[in-house]
N, C-alpha and C. Protein backbone atom coordinates (compact mmCIF):
# COMPACT_ATOMS: atom_id res chain seq x y z
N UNK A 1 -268.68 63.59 -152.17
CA UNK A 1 -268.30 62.19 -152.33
C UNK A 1 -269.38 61.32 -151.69
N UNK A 2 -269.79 60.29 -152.14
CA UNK A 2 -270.54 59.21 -152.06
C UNK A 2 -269.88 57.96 -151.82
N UNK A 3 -270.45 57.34 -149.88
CA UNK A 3 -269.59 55.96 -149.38
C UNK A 3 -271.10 54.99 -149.63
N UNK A 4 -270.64 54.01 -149.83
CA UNK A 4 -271.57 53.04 -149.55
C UNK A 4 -270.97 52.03 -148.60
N UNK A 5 -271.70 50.95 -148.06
CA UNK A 5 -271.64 49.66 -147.35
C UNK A 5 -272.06 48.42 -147.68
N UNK A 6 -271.46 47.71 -148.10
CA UNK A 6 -272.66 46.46 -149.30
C UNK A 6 -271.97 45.31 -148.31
N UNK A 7 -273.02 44.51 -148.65
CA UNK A 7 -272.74 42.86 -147.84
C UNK A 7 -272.30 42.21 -149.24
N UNK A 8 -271.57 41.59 -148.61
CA UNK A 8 -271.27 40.29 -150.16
C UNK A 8 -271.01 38.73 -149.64
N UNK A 9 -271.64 37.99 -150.00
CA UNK A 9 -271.91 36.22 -149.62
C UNK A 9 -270.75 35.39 -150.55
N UNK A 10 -270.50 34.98 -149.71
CA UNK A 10 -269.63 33.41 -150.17
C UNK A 10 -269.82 32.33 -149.94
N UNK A 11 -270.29 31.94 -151.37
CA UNK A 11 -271.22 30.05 -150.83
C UNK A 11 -270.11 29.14 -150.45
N UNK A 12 -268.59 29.41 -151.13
CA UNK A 12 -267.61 28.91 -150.27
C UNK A 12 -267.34 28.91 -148.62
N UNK A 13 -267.43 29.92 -148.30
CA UNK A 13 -267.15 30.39 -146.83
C UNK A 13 -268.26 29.87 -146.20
N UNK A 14 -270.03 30.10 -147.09
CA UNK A 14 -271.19 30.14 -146.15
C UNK A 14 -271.16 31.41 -145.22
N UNK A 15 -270.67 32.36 -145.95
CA UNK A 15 -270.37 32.99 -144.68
C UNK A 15 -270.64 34.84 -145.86
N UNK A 16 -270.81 35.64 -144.99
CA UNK A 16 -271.08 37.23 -145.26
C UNK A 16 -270.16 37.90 -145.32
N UNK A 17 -269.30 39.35 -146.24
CA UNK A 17 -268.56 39.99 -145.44
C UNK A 17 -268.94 41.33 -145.82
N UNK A 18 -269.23 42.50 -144.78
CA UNK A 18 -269.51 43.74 -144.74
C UNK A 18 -268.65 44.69 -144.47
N UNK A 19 -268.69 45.27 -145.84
CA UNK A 19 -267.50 46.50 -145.82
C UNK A 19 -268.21 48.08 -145.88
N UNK A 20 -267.33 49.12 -146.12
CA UNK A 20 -267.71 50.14 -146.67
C UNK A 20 -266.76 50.90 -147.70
N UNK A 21 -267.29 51.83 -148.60
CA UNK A 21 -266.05 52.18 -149.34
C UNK A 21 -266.53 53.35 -149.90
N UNK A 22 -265.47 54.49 -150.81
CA UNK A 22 -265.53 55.60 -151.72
C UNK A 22 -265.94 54.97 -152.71
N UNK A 23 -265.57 53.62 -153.33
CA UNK A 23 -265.48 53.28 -154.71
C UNK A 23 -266.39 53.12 -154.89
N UNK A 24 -267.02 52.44 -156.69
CA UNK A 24 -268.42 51.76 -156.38
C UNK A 24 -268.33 50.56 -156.28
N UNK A 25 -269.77 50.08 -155.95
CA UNK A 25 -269.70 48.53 -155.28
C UNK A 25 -268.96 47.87 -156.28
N UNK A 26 -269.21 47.93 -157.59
CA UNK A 26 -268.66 47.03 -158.72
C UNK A 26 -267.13 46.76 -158.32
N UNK A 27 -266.57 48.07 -158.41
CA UNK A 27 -264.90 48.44 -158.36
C UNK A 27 -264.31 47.29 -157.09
N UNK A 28 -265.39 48.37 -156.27
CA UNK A 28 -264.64 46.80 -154.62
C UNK A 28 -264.81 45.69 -155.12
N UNK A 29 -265.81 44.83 -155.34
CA UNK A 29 -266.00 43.75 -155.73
C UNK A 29 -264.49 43.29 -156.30
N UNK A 30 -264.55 44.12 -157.84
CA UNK A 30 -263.44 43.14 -158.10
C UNK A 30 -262.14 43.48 -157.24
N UNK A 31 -262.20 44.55 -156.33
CA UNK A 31 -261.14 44.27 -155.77
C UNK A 31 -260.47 43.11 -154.82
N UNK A 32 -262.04 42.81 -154.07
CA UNK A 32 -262.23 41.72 -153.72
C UNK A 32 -261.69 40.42 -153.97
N UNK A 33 -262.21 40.25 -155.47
CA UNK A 33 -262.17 39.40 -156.18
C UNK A 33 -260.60 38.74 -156.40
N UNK A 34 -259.85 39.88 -156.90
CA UNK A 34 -258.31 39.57 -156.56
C UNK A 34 -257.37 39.29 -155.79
N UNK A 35 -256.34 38.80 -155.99
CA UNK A 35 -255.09 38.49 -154.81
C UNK A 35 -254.85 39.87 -153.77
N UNK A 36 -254.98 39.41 -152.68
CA UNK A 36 -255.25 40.77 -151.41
C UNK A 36 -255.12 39.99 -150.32
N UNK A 37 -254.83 40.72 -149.42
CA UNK A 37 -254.74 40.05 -148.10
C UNK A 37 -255.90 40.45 -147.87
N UNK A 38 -256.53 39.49 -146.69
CA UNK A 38 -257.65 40.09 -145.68
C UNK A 38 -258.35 38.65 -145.85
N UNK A 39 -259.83 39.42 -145.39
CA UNK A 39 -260.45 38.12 -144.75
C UNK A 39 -261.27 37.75 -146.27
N UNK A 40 -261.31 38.73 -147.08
CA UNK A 40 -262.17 38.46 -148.14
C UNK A 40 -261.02 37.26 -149.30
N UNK A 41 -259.76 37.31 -148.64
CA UNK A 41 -259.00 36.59 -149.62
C UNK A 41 -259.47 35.31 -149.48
N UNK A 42 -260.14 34.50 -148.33
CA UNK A 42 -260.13 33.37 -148.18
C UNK A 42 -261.08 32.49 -149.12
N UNK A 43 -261.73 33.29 -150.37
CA UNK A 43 -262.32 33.03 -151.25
C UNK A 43 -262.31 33.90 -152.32
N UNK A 44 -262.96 33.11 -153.68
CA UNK A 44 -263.15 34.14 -154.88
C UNK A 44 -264.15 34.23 -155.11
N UNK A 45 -265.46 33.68 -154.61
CA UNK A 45 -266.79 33.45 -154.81
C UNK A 45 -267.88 34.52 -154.39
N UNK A 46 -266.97 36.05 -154.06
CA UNK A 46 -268.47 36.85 -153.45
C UNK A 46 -268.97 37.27 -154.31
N UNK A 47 -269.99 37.62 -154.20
CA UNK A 47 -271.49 38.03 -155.17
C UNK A 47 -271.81 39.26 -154.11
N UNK A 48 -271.93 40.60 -154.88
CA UNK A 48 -272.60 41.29 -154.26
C UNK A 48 -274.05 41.16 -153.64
N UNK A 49 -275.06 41.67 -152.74
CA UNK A 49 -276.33 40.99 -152.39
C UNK A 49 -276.81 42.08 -151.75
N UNK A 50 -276.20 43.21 -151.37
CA UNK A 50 -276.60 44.42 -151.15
C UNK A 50 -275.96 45.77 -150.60
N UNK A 51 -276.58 46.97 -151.13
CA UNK A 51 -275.45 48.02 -151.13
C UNK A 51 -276.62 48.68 -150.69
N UNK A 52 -275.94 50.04 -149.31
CA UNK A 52 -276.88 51.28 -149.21
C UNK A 52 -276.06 52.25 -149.33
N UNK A 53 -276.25 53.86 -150.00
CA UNK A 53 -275.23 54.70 -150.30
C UNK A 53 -275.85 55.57 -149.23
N UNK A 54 -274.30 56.44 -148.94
CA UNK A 54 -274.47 57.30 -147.55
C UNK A 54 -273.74 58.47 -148.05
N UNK A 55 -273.84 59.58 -147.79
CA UNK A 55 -273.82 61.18 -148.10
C UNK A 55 -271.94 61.35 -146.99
N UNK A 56 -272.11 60.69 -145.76
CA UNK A 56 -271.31 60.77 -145.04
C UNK A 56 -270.68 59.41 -144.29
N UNK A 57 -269.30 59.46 -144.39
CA UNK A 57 -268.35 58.14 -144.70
C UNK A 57 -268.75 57.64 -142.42
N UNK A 58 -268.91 58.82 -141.97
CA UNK A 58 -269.20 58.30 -140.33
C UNK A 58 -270.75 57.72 -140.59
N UNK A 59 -271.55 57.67 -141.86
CA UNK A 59 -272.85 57.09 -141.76
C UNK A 59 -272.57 55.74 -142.31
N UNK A 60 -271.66 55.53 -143.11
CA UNK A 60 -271.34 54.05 -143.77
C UNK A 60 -270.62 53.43 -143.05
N UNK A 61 -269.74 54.17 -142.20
CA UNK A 61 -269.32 53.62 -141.35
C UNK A 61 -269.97 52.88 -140.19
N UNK A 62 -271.02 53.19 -139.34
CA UNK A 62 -272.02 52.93 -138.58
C UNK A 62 -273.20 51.83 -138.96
N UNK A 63 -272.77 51.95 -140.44
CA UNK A 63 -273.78 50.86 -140.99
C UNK A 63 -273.03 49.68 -141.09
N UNK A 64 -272.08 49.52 -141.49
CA UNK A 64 -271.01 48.52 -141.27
C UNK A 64 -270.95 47.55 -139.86
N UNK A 65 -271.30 47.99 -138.96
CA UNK A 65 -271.26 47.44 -137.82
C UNK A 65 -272.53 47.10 -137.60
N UNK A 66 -272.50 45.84 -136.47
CA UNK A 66 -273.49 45.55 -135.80
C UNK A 66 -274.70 46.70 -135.44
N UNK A 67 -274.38 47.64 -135.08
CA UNK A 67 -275.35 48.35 -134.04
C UNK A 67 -275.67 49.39 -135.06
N UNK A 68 -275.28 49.54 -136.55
CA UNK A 68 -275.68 50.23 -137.73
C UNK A 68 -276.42 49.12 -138.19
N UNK A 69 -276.48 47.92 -138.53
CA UNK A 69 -277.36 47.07 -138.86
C UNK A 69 -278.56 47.24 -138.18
N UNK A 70 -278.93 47.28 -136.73
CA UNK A 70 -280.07 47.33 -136.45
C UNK A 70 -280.86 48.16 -136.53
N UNK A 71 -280.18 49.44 -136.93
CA UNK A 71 -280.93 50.72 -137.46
C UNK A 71 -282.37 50.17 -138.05
């Protein structure tokens, strides 16, 4: 199985949100995109802007966070 971690922008929000997932980026997206709770509900406007795929879900996981970003 293959996780990725993608950033996605909201010119509404001005603002980033970084996830990780099994699915592909497309799939989240529109999951995103739909009625859901969370922080991504507070808009409909994300645009994917970048995805890295990881072999192991504790590596997408790590990328997700701050201190996986600075990798």
């Amino acid at each position: 199985m293959t996780f990725c971690t993608s950033i996605l922008y909201s010119d509404k929000l001005t603002g980033y949100y970084i996830g990780y997932t099994s699915l592909t980026p497309q799939e989240r997206l529109s999951q995103h995109l739909k009625e859901h709770s969370g922080h991504t509900n507070k808009a409909k406007d994300w645009m994917l802007v970048h995805t890295e795929y990881f072999d192991l879900k504790s590596d997408a996981m790590a990328r997700e966070t701050t201190q996986g970003l600075e990798k």
